[in-house]
Each structure stands twice: as C-alpha cells, then as structure tokens.
PDB file of N, CA and C in Angstrom:
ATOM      1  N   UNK A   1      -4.021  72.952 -86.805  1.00  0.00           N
ATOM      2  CA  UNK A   1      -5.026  73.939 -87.200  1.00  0.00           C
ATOM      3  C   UNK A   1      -6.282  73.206 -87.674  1.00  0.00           C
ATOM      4  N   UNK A   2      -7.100  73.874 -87.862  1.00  0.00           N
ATOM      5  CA  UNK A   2      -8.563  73.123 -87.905  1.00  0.00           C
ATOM      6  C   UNK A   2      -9.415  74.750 -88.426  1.00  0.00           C
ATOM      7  N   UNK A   3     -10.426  74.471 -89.371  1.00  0.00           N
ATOM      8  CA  UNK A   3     -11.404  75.216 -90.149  1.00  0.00           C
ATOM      9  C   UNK A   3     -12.723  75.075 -88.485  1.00  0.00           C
ATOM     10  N   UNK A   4     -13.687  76.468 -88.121  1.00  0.00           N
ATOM     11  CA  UNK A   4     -14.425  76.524 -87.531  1.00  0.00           C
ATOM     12  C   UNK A   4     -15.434  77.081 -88.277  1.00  0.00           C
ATOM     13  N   UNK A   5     -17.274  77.115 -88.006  1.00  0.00           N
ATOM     14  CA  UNK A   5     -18.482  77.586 -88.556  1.00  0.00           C
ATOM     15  C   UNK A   5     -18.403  79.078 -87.565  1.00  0.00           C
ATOM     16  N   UNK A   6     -18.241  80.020 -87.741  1.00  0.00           N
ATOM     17  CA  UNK A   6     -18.709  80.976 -86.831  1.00  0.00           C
ATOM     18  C   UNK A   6     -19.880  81.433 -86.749  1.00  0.00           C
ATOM     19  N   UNK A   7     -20.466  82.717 -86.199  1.00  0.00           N
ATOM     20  CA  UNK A   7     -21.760  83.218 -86.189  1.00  0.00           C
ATOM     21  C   UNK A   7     -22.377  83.412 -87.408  1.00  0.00           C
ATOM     22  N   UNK A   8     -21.723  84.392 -88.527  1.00  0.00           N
ATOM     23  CA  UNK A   8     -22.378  84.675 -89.325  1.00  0.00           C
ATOM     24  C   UNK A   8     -23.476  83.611 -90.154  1.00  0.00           C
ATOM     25  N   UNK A   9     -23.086  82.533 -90.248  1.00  0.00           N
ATOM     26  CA  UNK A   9     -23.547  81.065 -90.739  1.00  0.00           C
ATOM     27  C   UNK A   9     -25.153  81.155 -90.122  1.00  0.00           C
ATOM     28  N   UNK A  10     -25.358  81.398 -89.124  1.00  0.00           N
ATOM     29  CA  UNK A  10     -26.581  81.335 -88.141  1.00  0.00           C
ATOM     30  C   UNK A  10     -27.778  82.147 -89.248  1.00  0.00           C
ATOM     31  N   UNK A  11     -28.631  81.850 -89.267  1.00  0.00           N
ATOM     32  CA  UNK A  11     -30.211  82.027 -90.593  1.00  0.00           C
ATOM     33  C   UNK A  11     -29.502  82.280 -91.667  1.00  0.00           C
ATOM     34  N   UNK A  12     -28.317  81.859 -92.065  1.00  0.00           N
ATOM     35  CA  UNK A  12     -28.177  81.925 -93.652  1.00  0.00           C
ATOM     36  C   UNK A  12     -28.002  80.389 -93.819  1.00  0.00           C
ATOM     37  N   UNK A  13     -27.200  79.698 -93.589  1.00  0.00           N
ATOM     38  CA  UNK A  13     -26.742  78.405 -93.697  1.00  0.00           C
ATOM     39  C   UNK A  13     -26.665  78.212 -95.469  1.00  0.00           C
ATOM     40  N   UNK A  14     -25.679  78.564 -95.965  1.00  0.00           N
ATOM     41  CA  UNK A  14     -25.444  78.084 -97.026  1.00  0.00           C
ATOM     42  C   UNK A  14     -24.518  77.192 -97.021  1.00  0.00           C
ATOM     43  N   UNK A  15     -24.888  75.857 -98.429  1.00  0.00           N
ATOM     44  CA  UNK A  15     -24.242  74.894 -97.852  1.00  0.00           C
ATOM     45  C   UNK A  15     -23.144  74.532 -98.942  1.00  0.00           C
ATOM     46  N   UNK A  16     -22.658  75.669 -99.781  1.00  0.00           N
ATOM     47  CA  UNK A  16     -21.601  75.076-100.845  1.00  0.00           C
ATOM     48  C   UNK A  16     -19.973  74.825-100.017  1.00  0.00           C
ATOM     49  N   UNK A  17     -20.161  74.965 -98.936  1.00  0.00           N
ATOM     50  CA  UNK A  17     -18.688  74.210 -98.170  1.00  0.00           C
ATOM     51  C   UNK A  17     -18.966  72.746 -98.027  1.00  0.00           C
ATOM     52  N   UNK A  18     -19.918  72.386 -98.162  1.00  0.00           N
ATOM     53  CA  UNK A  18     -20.225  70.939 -97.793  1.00  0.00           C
ATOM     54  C   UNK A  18     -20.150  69.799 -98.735  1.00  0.00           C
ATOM     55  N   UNK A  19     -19.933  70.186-100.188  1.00  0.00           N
ATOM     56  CA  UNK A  19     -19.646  69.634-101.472  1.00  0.00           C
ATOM     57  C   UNK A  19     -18.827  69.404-101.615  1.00  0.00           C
ATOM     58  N   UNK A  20     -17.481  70.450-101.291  1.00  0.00           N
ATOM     59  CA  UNK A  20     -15.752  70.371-101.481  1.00  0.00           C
ATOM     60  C   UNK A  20     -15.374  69.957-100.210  1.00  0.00           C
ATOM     61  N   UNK A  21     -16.110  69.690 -98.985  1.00  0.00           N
ATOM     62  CA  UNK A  21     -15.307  68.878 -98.038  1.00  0.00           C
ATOM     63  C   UNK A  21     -14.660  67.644 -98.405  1.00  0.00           C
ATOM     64  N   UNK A  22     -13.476  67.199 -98.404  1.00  0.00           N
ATOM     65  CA  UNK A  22     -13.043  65.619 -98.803  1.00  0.00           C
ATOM     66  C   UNK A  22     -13.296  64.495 -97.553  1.00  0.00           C
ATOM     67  N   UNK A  23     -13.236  65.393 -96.147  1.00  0.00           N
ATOM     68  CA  UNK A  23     -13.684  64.082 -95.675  1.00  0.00           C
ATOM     69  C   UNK A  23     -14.912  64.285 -94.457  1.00  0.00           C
ATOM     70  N   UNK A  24     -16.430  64.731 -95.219  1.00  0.00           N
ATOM     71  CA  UNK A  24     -17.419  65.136 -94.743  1.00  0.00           C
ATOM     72  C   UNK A  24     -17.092  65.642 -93.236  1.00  0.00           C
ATOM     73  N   UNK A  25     -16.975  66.522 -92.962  1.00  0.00           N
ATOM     74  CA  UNK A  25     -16.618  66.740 -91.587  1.00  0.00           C
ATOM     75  C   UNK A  25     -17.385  68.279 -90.918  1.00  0.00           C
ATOM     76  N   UNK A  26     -18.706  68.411 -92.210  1.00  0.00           N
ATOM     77  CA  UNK A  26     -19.580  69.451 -91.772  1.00  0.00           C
ATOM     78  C   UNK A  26     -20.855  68.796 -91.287  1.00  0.00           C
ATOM     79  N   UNK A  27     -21.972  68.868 -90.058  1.00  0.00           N
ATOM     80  CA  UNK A  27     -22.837  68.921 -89.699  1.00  0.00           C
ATOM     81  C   UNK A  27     -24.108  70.179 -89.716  1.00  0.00           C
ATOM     82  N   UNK A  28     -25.059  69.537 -89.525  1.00  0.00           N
ATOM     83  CA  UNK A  28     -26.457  70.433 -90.257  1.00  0.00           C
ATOM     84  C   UNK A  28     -27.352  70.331 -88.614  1.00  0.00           C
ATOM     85  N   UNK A  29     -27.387  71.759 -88.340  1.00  0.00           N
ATOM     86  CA  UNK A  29     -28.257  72.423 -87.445  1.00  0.00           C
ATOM     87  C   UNK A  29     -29.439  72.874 -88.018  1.00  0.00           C
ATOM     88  N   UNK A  30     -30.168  73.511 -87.577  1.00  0.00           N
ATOM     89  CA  UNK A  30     -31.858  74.081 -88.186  1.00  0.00           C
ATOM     90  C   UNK A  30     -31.456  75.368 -88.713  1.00  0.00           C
ATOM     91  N   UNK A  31     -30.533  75.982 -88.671  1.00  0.00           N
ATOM     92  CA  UNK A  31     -30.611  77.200 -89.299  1.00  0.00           C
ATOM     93  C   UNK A  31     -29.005  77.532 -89.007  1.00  0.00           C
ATOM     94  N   UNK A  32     -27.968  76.601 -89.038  1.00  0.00           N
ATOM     95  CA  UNK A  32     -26.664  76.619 -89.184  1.00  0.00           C
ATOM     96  C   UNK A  32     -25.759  75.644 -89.307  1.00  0.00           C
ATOM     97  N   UNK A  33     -24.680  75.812 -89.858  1.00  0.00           N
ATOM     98  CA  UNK A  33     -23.867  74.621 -89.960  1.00  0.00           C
ATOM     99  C   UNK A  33     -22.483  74.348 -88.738  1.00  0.00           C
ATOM    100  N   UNK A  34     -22.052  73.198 -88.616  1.00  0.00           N
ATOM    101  CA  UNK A  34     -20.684  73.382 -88.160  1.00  0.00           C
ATOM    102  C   UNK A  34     -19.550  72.213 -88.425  1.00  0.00           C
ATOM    103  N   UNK A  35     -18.447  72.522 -88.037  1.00  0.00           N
ATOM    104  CA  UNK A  35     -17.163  71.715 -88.494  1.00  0.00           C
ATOM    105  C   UNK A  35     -16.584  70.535 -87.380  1.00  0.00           C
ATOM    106  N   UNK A  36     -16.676  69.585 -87.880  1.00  0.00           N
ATOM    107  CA  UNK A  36     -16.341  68.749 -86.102  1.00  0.00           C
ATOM    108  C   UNK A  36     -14.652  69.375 -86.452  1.00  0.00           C
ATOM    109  N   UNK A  37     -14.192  70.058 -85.384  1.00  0.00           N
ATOM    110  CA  UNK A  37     -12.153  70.006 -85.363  1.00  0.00           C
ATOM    111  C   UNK A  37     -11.977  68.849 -85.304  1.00  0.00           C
ATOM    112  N   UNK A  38     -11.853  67.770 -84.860  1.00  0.00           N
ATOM    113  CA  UNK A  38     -11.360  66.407 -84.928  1.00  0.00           C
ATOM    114  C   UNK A  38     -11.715  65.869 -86.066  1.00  0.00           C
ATOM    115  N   UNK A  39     -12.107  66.149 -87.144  1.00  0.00           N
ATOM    116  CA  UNK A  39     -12.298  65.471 -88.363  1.00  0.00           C
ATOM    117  C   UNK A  39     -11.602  65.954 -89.345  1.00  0.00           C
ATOM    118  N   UNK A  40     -11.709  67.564 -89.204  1.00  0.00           N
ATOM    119  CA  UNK A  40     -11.318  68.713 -90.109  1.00  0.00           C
ATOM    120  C   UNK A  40      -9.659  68.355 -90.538  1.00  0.00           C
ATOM    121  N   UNK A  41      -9.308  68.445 -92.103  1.00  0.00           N
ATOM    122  CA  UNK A  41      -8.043  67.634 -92.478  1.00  0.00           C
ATOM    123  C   UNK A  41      -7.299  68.858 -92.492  1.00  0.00           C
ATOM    124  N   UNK A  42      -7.903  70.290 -92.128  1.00  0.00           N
ATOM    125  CA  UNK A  42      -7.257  71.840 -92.531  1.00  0.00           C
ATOM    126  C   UNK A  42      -6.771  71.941 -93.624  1.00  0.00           C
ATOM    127  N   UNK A  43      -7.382  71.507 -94.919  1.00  0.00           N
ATOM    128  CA  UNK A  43      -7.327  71.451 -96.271  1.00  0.00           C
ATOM    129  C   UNK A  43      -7.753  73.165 -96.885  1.00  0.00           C
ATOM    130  N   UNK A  44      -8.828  73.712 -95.947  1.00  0.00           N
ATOM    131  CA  UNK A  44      -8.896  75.042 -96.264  1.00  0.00           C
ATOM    132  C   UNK A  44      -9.918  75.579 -97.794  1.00  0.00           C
ATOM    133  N   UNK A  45     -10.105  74.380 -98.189  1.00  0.00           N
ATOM    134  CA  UNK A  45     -10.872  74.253 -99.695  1.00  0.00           C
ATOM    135  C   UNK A  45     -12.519  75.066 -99.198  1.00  0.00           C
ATOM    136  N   UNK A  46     -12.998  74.692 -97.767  1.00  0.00           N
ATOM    137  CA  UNK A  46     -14.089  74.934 -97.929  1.00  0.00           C
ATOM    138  C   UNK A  46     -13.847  76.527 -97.447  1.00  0.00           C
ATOM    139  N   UNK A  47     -13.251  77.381 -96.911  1.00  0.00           N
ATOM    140  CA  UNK A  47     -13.669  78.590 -96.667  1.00  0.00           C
ATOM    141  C   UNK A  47     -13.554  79.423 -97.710  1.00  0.00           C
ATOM    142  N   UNK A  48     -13.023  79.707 -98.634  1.00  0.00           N
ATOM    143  CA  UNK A  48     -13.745  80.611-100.297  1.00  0.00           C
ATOM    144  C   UNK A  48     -14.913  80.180-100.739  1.00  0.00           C
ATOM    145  N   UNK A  49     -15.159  78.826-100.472  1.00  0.00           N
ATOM    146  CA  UNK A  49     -16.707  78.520-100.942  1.00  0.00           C
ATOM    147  C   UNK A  49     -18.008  79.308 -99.821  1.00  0.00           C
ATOM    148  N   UNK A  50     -17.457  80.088 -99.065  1.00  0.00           N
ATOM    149  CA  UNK A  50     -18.733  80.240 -97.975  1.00  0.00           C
ATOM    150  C   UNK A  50     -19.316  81.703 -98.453  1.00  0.00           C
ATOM    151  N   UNK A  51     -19.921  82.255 -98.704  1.00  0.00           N
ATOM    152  CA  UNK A  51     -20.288  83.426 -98.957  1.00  0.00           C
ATOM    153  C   UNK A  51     -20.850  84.294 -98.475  1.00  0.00           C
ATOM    154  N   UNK A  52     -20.936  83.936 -97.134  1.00  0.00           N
ATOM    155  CA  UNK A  52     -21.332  84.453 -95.762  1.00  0.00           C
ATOM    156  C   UNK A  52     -19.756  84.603 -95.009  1.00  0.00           C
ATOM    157  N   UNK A  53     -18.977  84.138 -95.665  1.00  0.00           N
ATOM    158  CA  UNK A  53     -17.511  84.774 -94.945  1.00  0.00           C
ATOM    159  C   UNK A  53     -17.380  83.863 -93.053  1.00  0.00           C
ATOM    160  N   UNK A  54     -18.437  83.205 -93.679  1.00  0.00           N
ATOM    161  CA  UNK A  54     -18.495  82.384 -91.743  1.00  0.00           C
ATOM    162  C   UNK A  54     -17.330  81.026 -91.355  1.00  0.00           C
ATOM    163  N   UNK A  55     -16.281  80.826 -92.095  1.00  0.00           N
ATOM    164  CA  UNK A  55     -15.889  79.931 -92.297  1.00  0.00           C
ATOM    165  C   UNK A  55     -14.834  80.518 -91.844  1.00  0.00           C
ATOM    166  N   UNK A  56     -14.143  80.417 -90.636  1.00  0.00           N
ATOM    167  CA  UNK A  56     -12.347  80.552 -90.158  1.00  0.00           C
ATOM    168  C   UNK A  56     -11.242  79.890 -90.163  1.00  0.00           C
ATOM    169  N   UNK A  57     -10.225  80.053 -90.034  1.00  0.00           N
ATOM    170  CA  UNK A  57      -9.056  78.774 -89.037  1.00  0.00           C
ATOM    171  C   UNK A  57      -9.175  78.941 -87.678  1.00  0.00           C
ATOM    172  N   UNK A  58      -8.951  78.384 -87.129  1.00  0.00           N
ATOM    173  CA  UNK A  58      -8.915  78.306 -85.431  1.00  0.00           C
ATOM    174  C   UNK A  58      -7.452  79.608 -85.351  1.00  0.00           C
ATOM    175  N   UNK A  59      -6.755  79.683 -86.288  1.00  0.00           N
ATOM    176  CA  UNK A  59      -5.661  80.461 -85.982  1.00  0.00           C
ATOM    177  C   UNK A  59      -6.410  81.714 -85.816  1.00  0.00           C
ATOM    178  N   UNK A  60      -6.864  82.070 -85.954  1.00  0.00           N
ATOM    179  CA  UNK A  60      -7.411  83.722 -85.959  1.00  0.00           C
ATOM    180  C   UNK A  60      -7.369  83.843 -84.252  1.00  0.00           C
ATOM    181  N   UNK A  61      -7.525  85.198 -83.805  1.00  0.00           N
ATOM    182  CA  UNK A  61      -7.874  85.695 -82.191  1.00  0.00           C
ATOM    183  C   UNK A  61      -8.771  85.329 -82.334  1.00  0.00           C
ATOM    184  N   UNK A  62      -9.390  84.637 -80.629  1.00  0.00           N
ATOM    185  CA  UNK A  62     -10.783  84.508 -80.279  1.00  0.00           C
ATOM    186  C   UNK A  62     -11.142  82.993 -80.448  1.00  0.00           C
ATOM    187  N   UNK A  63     -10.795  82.486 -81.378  1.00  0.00           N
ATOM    188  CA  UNK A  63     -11.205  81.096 -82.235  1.00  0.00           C
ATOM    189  C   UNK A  63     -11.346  80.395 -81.176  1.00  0.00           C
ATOM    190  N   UNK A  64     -11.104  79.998 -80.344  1.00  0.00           N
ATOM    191  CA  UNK A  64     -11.147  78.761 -79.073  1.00  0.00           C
ATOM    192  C   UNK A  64     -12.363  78.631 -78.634  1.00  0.00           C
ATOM    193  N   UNK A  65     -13.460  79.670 -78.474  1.00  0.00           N
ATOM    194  CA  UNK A  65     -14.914  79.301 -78.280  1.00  0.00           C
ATOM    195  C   UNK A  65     -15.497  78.965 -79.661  1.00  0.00           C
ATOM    196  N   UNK A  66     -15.137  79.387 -80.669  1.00  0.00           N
ATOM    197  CA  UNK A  66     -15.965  79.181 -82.133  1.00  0.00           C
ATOM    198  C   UNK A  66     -15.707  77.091 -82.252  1.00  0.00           C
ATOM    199  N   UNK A  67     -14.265  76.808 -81.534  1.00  0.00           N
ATOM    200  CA  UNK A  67     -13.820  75.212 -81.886  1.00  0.00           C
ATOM    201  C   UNK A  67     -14.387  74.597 -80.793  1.00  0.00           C
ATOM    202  N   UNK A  68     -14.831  75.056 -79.752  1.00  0.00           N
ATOM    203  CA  UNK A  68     -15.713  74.175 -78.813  1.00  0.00           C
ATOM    204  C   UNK A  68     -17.162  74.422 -79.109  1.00  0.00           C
ATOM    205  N   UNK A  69     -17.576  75.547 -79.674  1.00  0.00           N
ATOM    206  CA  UNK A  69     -18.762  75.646 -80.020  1.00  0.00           C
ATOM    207  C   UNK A  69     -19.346  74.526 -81.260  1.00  0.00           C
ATOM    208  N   UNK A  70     -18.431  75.026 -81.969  1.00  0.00           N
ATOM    209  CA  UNK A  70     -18.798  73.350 -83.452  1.00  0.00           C
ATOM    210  C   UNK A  70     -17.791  72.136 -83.083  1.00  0.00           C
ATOM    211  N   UNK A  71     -17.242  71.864 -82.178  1.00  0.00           N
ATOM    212  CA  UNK A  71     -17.071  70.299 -81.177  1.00  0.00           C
ATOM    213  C   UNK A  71     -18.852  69.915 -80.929  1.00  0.00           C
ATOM    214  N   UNK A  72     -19.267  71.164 -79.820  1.00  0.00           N
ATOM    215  CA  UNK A  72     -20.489  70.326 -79.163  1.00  0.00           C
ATOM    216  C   UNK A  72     -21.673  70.239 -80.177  1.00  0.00           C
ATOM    217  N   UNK A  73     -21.968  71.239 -81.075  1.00  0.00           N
ATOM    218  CA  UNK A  73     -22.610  70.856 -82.056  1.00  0.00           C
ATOM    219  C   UNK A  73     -22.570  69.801 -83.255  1.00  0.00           C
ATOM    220  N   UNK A  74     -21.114  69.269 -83.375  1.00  0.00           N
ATOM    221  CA  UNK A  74     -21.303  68.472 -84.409  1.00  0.00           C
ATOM    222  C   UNK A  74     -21.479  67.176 -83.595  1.00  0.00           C
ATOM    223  N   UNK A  75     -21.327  67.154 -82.940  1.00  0.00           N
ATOM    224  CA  UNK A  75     -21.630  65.777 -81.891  1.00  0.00           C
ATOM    225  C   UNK A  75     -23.338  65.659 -81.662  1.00  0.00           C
ATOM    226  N   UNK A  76     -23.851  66.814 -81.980  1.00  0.00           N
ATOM    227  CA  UNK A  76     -25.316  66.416 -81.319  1.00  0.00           C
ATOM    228  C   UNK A  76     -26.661  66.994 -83.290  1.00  0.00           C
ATOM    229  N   UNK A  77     -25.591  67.381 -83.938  1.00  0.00           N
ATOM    230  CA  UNK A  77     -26.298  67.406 -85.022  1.00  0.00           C
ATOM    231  C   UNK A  77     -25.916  65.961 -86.359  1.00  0.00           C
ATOM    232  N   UNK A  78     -27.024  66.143 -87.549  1.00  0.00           N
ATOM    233  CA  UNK A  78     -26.607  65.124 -88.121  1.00  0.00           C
ATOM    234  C   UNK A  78     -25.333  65.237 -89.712  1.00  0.00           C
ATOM    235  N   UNK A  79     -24.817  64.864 -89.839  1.00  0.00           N
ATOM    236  CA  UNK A  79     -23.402  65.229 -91.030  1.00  0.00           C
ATOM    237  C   UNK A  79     -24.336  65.515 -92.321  1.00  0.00           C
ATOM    238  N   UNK A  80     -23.902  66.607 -93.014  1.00  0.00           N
ATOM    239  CA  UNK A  80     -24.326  66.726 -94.057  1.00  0.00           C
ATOM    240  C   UNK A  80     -23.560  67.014 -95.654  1.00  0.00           C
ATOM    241  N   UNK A  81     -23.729  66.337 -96.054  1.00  0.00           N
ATOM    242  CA  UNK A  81     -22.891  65.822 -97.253  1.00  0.00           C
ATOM    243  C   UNK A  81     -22.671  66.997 -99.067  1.00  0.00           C
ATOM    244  N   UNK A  82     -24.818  67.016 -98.848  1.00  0.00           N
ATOM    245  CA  UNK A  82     -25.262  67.133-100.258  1.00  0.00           C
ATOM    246  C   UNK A  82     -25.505  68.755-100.150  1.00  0.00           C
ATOM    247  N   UNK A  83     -25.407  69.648-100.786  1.00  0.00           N
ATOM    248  CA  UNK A  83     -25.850  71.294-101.258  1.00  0.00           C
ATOM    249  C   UNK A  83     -26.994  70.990-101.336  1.00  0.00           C
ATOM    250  N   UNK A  84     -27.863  72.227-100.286  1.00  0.00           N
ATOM    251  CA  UNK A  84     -29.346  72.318-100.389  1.00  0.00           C
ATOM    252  C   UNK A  84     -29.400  73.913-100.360  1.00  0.00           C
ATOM    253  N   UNK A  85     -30.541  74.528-100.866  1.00  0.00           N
ATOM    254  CA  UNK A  85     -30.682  75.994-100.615  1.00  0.00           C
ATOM    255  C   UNK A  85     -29.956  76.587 -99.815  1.00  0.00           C
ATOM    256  N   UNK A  86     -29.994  78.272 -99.424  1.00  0.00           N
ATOM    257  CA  UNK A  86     -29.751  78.462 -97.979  1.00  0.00           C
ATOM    258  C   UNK A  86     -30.948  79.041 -97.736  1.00  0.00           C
ATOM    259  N   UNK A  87     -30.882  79.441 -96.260  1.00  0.00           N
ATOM    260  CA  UNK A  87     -32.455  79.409 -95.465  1.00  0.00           C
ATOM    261  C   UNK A  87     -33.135  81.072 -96.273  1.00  0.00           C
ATOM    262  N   UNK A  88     -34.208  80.707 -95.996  1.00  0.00           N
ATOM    263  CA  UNK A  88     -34.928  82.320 -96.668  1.00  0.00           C
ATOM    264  C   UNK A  88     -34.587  83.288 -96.205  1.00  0.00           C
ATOM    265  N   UNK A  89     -34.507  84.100 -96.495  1.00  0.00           N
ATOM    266  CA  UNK A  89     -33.707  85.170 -95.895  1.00  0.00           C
ATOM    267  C   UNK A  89     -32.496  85.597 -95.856  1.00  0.00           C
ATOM    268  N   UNK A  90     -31.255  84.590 -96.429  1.00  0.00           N
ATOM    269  CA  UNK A  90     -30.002  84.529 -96.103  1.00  0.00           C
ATOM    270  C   UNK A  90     -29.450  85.870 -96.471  1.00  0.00           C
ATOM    271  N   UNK A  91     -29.618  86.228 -97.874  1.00  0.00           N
ATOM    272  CA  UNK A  91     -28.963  87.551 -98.105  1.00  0.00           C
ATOM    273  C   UNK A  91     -29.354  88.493 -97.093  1.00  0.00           C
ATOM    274  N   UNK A  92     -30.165  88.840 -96.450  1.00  0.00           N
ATOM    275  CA  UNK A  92     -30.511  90.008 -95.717  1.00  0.00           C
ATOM    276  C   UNK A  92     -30.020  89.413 -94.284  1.00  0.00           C
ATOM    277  N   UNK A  93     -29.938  88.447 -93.838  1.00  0.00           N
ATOM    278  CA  UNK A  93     -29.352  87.937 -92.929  1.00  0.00           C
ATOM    279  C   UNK A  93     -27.685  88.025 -92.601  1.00  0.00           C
ATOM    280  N   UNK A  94     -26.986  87.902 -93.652  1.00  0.00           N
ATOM    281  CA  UNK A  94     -25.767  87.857 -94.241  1.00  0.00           C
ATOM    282  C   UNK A  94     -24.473  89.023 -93.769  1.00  0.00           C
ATOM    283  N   UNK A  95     -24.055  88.649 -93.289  1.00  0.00           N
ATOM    284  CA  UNK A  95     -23.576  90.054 -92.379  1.00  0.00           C
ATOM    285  C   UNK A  95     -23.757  90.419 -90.988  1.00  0.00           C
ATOM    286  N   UNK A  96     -25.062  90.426 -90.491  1.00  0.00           N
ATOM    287  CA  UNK A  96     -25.930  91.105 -89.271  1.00  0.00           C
ATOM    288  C   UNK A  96     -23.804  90.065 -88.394  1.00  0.00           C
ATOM    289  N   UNK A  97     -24.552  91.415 -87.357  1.00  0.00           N
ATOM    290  CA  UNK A  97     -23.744  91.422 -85.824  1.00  0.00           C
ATOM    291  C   UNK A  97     -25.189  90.287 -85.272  1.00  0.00           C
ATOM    292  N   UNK A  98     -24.689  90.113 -83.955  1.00  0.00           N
ATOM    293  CA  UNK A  98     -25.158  89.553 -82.576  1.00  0.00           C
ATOM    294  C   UNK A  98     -26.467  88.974 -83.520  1.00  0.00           C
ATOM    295  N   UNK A  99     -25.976  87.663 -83.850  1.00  0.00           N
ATOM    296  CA  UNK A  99     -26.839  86.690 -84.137  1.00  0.00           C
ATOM    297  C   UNK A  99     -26.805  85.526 -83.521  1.00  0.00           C
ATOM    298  N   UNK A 100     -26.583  85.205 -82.478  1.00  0.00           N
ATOM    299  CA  UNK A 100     -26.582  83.688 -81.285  1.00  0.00           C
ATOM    300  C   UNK A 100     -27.678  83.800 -80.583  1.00  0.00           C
ATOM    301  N   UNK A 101     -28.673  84.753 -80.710  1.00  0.00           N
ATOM    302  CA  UNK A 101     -29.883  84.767 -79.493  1.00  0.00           C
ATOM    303  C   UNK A 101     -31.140  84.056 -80.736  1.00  0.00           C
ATOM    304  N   UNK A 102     -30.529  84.146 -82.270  1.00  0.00           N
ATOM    305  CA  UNK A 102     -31.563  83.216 -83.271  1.00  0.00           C
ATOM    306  C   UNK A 102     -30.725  81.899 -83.240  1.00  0.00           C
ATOM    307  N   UNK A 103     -29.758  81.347 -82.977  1.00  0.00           N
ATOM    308  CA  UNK A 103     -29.703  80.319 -83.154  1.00  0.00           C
ATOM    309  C   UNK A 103     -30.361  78.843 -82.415  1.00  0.00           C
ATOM    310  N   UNK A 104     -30.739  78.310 -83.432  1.00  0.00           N
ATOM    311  CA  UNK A 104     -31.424  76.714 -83.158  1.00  0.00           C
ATOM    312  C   UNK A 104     -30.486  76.016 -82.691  1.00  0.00           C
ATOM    313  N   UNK A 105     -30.675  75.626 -81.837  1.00  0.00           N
ATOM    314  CA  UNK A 105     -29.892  73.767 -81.424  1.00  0.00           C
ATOM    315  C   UNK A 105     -30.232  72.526 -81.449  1.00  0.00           C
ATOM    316  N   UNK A 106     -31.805  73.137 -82.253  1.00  0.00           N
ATOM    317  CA  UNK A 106     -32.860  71.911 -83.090  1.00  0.00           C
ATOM    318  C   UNK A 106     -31.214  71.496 -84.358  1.00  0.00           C
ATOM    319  N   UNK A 107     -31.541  69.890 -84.457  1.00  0.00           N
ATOM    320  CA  UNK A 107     -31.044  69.278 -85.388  1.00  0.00           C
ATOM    321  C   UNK A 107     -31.843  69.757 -87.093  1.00  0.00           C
ATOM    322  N   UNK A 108     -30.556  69.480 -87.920  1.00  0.00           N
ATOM    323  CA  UNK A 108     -30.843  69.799 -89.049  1.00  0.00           C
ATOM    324  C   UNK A 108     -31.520  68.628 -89.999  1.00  0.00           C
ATOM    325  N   UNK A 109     -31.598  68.265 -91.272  1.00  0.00           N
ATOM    326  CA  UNK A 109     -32.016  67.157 -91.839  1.00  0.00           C
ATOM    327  C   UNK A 109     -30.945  66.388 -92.138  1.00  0.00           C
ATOM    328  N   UNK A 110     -29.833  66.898 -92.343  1.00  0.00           N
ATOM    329  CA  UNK A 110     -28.630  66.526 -92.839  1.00  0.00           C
ATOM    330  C   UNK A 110     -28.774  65.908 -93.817  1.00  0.00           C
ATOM    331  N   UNK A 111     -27.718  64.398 -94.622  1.00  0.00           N
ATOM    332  CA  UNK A 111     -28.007  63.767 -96.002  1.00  0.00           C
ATOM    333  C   UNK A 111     -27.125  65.075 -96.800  1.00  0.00           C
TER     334      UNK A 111
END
C-alpha cells in the first residue's frame, strides 16, 4: 500500500503533510503537491494532517491513476520538506469537483 495526492490538493496545496513525512517522500508542483509510491513507507501519519481531505491509500476504488499520476509528477517536480502557506484562495478552493483543467505541471520551489 502506498499514500497518493489526489485532485482536491490542486489551488489549495497545503503543506502540513510534508512536516510529519519521516522519509520526505512529498514533492512541490505550482499549485499542488504529490507522493512518489516508491518512497512512501505507508506510515499513514500524513493523511489527518491534510485538510483538504486530498490525501488517500492506493487501497481505495479508482486509486491506480491517482499512483501513476504522483509517480510522473514526483519525478519531474522538486521534494519538499519545510511547511509554507497554502496558495490564496485555498479555502474557497477546498472541496470544488473537476479541478485538473487548473492544474500546473510548472515545478514548485520545493526546500
């Protein structure tokens, strides 16, 4: 099993999962985060920290595009370690359906 970033994450990006990771295994997009599965220890610590509820197990239905989706993203974004804001807007963002037509595949700052 392995922890995935799903949609909701997309213009909120809050980053208090990224503090309690033990073995950094979240990456930073421009306006989302994601989980490499091959790193992920399925420790499970970071999904109560998400408050956007965007944080899964691969066990759930469906999950198999959400674990190739943050495969190819954490490979092409940079790891991010430290809690920074989340993006403006997040609360009103927070929730919404069909949010993949805003997502960036611009790299994040990471650090």
């Amino acid at each position: 099993m392995t922890y995935v970033v799903t949609e909701n994450c997309i213009a909120c990006k809050y980053t208090d999962c990224v503090e309690v990771c033990p073995v950094d295994c979240f990456y930073e997009g421009e306006n989302m985060l994601v989980i490499h599965p091959d790193e992920c220890i399925d420790c499970g610590v970071c999904e109560p920290e998400c408050p956007a509820d965007a944080i899964r197990p691969d066990t759930e239905p469906d999950m198999e595009k959400w674990v190739e989706f943050n495969r190819k993203y954490s490979e092409m974004w940079p790891v991010i370690v430290t809690r920074k804001d989340p993006l403006p807007g997040a609360e009103d963002m927070d929730g919404k359906q069909d949010k993949m037509a805003l997502l960036s595949e611009a790299p994040g700052a990471g650090g």
